[in-house]
N, C-alpha and C. Protein backbone atom coordinates (compact mmCIF):
# COMPACT_ATOMS: atom_id res chain seq x y z
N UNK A 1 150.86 131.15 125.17
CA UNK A 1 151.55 129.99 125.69
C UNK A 1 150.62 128.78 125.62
N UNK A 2 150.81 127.32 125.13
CA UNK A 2 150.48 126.31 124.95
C UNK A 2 150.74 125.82 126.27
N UNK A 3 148.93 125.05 127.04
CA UNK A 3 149.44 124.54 127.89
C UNK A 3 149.32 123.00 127.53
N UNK A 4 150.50 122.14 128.09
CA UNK A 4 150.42 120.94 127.62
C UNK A 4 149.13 119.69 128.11
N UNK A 5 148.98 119.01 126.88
CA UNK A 5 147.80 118.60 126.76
C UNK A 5 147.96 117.40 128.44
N UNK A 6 146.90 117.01 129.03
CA UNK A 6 146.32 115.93 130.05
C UNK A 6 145.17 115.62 129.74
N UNK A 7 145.33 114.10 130.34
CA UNK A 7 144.56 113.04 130.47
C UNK A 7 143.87 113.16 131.65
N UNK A 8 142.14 112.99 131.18
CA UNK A 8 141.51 112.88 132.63
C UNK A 8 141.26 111.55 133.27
N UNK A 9 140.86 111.29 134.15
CA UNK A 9 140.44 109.81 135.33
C UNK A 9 139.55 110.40 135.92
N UNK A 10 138.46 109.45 135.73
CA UNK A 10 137.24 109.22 136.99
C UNK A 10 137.15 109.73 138.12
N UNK A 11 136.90 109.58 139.11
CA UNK A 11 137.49 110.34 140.56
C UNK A 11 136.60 108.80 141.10
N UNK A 12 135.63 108.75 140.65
CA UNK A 12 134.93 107.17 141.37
C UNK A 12 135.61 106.13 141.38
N UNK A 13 136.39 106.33 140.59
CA UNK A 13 137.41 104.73 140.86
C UNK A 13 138.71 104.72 141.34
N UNK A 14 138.74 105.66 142.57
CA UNK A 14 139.53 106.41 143.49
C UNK A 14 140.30 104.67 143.92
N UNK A 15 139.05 103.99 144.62
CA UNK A 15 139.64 102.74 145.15
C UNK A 15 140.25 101.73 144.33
N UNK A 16 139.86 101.63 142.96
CA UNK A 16 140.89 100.91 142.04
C UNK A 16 142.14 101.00 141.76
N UNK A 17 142.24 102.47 141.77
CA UNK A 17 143.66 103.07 141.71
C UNK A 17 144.50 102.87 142.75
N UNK A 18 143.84 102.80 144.09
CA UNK A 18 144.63 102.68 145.33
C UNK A 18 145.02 100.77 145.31
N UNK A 19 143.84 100.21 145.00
CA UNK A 19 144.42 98.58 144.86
C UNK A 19 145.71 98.06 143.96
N UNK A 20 145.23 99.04 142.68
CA UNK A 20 146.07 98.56 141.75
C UNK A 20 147.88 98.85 141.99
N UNK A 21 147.31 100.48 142.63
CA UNK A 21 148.66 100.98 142.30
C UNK A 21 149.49 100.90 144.08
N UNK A 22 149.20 100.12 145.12
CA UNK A 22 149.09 100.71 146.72
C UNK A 22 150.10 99.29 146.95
N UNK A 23 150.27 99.53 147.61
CA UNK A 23 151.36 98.66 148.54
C UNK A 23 151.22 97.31 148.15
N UNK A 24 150.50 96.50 147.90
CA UNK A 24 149.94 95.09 146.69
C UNK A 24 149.90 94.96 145.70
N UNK A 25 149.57 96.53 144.84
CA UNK A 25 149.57 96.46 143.74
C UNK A 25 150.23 96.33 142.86
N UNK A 26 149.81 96.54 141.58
CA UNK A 26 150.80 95.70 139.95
C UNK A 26 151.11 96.75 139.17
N UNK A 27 150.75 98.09 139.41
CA UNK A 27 151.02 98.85 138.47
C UNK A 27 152.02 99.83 139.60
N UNK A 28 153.10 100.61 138.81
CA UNK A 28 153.86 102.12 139.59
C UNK A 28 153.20 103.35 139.68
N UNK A 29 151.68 103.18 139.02
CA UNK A 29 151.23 104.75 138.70
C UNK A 29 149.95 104.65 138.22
N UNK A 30 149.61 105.47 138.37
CA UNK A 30 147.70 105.53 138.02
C UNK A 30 147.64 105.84 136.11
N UNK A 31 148.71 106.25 135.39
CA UNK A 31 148.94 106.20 134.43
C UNK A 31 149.49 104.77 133.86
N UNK A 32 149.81 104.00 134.47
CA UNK A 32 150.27 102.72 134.04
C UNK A 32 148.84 102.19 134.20
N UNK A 33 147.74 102.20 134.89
CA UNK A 33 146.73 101.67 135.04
C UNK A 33 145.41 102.32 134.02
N UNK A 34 145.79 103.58 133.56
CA UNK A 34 144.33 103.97 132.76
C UNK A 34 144.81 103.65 131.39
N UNK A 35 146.49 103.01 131.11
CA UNK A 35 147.25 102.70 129.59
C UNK A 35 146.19 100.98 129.66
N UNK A 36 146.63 100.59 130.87
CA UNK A 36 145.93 99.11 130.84
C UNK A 36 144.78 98.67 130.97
N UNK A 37 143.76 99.86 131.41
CA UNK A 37 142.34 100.18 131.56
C UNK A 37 141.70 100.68 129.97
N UNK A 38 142.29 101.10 129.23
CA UNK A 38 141.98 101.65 127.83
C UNK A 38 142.13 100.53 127.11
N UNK A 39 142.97 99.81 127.23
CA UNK A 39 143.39 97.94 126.18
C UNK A 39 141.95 97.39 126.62
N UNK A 40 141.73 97.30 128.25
CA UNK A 40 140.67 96.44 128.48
C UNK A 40 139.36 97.28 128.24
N UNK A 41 139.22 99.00 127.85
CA UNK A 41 137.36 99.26 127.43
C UNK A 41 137.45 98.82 125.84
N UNK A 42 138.73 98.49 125.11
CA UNK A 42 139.15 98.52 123.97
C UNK A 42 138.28 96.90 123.53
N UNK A 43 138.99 96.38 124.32
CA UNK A 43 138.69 94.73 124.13
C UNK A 43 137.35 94.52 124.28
N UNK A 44 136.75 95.53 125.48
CA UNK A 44 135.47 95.19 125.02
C UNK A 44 134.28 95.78 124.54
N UNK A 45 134.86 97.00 123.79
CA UNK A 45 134.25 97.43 122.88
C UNK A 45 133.40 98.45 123.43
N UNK A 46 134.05 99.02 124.35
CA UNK A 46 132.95 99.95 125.55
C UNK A 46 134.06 101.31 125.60
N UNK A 47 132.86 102.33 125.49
CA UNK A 47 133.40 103.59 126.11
C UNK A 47 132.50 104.04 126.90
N UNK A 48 132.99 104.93 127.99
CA UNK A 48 132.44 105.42 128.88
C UNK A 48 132.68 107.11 128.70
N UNK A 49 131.74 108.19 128.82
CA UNK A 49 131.92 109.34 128.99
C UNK A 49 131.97 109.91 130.60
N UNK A 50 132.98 110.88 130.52
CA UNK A 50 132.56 110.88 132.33
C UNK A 50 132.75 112.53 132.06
N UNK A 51 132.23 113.56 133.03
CA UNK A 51 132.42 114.75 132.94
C UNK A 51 133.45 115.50 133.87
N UNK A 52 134.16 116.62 133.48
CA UNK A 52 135.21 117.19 134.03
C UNK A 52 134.78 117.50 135.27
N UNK A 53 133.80 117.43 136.20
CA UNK A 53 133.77 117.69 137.20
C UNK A 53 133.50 116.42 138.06
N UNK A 54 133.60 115.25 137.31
CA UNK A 54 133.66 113.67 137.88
C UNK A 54 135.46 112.97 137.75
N UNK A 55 136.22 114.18 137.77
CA UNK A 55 137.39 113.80 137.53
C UNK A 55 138.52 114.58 138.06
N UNK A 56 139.47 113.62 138.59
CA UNK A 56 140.76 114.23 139.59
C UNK A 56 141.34 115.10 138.49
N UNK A 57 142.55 115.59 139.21
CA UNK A 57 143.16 116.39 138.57
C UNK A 57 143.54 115.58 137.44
N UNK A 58 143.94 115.81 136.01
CA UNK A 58 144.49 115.34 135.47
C UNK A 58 145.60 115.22 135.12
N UNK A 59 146.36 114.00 134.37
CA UNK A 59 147.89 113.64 134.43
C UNK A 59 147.98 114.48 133.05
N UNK A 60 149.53 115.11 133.22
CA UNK A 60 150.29 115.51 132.36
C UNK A 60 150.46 114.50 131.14
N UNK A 61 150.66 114.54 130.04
CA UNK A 61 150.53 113.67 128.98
C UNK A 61 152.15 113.21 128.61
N UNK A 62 152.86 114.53 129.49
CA UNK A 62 154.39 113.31 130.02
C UNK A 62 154.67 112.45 130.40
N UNK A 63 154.09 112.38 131.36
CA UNK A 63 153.29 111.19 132.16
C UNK A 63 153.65 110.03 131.59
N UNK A 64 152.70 110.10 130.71
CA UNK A 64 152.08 108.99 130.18
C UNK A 64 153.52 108.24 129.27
N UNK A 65 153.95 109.67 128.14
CA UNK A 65 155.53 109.49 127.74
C UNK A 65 156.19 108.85 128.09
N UNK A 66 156.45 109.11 129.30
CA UNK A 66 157.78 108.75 130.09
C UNK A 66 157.34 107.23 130.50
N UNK A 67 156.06 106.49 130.08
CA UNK A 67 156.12 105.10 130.51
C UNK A 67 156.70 104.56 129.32
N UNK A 68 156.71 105.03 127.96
CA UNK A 68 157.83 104.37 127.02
C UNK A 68 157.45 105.42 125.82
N UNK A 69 158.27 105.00 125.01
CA UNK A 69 158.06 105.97 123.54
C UNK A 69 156.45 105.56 122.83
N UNK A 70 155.81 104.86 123.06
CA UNK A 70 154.74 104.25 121.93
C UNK A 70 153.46 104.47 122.57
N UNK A 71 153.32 105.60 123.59
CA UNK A 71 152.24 105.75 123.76
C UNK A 71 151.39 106.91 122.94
N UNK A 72 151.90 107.63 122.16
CA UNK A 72 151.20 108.62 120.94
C UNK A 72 150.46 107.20 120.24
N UNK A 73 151.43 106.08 119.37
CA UNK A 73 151.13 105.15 118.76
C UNK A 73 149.99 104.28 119.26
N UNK A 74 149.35 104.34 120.72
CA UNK A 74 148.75 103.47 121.34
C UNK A 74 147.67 104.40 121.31
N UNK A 75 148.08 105.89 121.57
CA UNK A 75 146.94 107.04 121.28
C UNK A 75 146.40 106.80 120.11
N UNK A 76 146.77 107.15 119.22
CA UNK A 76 146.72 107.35 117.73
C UNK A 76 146.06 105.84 117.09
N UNK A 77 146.08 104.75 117.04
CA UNK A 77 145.79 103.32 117.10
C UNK A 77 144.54 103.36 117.54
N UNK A 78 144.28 103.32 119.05
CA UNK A 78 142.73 103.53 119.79
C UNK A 78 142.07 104.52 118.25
N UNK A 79 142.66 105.88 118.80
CA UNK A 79 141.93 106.57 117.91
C UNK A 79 141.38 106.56 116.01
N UNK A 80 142.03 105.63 115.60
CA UNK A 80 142.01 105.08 114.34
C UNK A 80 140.91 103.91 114.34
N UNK A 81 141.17 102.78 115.64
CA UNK A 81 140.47 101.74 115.27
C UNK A 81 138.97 102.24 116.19
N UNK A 82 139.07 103.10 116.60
CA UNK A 82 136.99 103.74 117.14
C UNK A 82 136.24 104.55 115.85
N UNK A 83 137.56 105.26 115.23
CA UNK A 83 136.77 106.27 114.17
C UNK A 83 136.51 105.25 112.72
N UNK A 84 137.45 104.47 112.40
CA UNK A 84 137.95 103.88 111.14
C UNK A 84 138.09 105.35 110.17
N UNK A 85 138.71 105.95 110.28
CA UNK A 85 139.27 107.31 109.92
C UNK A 85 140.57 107.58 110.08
N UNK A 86 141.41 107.62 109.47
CA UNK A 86 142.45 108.52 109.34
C UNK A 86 142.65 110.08 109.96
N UNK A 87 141.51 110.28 109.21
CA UNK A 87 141.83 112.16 109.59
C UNK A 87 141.68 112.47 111.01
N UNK A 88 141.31 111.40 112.39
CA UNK A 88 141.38 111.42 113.48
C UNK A 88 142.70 111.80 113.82
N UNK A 89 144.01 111.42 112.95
CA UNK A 89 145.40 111.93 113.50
C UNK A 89 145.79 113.35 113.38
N UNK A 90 144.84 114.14 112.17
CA UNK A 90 145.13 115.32 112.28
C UNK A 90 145.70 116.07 113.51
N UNK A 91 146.69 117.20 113.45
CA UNK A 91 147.35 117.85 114.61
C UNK A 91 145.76 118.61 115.40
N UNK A 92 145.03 119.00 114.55
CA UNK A 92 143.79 119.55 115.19
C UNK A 92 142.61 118.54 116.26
N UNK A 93 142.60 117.12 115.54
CA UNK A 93 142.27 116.44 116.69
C UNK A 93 142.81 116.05 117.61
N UNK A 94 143.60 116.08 117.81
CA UNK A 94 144.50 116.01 119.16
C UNK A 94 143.59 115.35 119.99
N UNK A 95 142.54 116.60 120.87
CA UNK A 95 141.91 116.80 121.95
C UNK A 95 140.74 115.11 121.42
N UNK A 96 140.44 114.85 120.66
CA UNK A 96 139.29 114.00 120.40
C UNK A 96 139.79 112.67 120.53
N UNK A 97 141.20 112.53 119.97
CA UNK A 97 141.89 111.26 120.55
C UNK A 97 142.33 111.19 121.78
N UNK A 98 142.53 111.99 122.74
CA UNK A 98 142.49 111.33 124.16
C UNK A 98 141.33 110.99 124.63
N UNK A 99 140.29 111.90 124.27
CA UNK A 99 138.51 111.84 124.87
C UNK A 99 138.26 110.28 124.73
N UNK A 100 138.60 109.72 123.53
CA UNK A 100 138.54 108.44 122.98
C UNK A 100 139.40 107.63 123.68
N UNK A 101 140.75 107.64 124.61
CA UNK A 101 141.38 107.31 125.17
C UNK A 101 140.92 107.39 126.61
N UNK A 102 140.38 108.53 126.95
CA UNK A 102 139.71 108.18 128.47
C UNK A 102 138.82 107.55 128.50
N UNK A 103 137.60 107.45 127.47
CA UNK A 103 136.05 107.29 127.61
C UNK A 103 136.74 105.46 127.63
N UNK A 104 137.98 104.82 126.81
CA UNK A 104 137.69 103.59 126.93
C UNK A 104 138.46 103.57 128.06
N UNK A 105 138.98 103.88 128.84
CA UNK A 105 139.83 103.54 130.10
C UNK A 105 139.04 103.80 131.21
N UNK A 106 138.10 104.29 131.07
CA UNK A 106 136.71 104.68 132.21
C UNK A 106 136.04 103.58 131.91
N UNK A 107 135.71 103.28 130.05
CA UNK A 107 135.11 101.51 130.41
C UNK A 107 135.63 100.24 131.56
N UNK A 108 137.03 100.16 131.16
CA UNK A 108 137.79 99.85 131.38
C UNK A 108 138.29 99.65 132.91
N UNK A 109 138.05 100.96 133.38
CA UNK A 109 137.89 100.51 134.91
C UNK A 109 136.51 100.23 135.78
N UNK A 110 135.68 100.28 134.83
CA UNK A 110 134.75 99.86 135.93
C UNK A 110 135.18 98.22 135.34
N UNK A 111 135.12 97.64 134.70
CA UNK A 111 135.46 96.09 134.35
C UNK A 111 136.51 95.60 135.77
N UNK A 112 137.54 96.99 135.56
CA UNK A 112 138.43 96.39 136.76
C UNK A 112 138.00 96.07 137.95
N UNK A 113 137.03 97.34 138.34
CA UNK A 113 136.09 97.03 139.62
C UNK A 113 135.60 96.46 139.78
N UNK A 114 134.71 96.44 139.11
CA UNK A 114 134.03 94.71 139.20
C UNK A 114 134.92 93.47 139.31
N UNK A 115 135.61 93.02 138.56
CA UNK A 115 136.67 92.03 138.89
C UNK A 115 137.00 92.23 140.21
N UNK A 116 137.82 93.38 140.81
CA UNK A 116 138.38 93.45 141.89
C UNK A 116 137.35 93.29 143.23
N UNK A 117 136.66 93.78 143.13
CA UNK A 117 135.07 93.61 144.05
C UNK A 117 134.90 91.87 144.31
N UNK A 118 135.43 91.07 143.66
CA UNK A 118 135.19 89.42 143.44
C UNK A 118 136.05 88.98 143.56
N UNK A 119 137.33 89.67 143.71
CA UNK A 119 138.84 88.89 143.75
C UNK A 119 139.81 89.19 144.87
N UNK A 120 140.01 88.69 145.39
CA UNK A 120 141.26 89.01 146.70
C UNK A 120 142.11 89.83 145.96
N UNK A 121 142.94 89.37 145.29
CA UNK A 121 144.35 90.00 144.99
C UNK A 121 144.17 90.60 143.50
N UNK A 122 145.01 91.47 143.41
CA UNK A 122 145.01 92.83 142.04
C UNK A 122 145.74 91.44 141.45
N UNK A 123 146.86 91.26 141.51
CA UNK A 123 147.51 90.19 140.61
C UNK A 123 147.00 89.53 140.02
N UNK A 124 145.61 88.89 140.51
CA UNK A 124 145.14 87.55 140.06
C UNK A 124 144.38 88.03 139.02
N UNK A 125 143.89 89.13 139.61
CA UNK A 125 142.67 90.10 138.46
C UNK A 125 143.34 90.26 137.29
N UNK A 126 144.53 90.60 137.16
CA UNK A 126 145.44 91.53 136.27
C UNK A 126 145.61 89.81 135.05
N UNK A 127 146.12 89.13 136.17
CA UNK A 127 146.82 87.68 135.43
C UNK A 127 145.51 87.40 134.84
N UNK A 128 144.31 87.33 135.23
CA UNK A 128 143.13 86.35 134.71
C UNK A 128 142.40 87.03 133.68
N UNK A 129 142.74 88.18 133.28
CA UNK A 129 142.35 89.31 132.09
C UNK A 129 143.19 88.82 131.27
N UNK A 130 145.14 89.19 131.31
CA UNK A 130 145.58 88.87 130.06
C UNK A 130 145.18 87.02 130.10
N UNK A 131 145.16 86.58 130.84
CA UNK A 131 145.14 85.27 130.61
C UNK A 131 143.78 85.09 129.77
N UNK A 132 142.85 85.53 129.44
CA UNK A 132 141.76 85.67 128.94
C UNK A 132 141.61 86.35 127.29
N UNK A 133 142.74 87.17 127.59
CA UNK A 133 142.60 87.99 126.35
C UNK A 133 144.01 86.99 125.48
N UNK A 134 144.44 86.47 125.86
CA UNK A 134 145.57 85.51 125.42
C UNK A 134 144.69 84.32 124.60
N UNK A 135 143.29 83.44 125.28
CA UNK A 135 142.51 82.53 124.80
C UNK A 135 141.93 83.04 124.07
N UNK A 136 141.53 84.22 124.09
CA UNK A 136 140.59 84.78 122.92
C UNK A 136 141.33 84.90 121.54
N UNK A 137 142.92 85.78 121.75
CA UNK A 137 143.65 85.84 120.47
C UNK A 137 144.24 84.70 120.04
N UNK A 138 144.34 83.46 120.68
CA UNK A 138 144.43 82.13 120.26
C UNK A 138 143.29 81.54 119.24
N UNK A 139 142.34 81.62 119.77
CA UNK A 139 141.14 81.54 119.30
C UNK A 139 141.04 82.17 118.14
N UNK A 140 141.39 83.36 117.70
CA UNK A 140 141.46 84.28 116.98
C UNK A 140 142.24 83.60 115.54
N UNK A 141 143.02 83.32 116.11
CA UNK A 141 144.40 82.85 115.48
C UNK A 141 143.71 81.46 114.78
N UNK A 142 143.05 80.97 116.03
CA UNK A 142 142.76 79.36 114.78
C UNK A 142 141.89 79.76 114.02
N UNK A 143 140.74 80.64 113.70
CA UNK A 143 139.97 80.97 112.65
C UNK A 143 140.48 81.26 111.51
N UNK A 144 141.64 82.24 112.04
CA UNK A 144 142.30 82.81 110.46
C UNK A 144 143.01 81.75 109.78
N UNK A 145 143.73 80.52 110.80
CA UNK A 145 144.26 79.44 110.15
C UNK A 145 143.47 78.71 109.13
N UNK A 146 142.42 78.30 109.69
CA UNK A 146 141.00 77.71 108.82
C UNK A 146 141.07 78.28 107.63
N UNK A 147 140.77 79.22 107.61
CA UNK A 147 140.45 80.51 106.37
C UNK A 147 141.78 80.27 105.59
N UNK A 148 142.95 80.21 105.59
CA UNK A 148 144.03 80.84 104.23
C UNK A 148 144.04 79.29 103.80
């Protein structure tokens, strides 16, 4: 019997999860927060390793599913743009593309912590990241204009 694959989380960033996801917070689920914690170790180019005994139980990879259809694609993507490899999608790596999916969402939340450690409200944290990552791909955008 195949047991179905999970995602691990930190156990140290117990209190991020409770800000993010707790009676103030911006996210429905601690899986909505390690999808948005992986964009942000992504962005900045950071992975973190953490070991199975530094980590809660882990979420079912339904979980993660059931927040929309395109999270294999968001799997699979991470895992393409860390390896620059293809053969990372193989059915046999499986297990190496989430590792790659936690290690940047463990970046990812300590960034959050820190932010949140300096900021009253999860919202503002949440707003002043994409608002950040919005100037950067603007930015982005006028270089390539220059160029064609």
């Amino acid at each position: 019997m195949t047991t179905e694959p999970r995602i691990r989380h930190p156990r140290k960033y117990e209190d991020v999860f409770e800000l993010l996801t707790g009676e103030n917070g911006v996210f429905a689920s601690k899986a909505q927060v390690l999808l948005f914690a992986a964009a942000i170790g992504f962005n900045e180019g950071k992975r973190t390793p953490f070991a199975d005994k530094d980590s809660f139980e882990p979420i079912r990879m339904a979980t993660f599913e059931n927040l929309g259809k395109n999270f294999r694609t968001v799997l699979d993507t991470l895992a393409v743009a860390e390896t620059k490899d293809t053969k990372i999608l193989s059915p046999d790596k499986f297990d190496d593309r989430i590792l790659i999916f936690e290690e940047y969402a463990c970046a990812g939340l300590e960034v959050l912590k820190i932010r949140l450690e300096a900021q009253n409200s999860p919202l503002d944290v949440v707003i002043k990241l994409l608002a950040e990552q919005q100037r950067q791909d603007e930015a982005e955008d006028d270089v390539f204009s220059y160029l064609q």
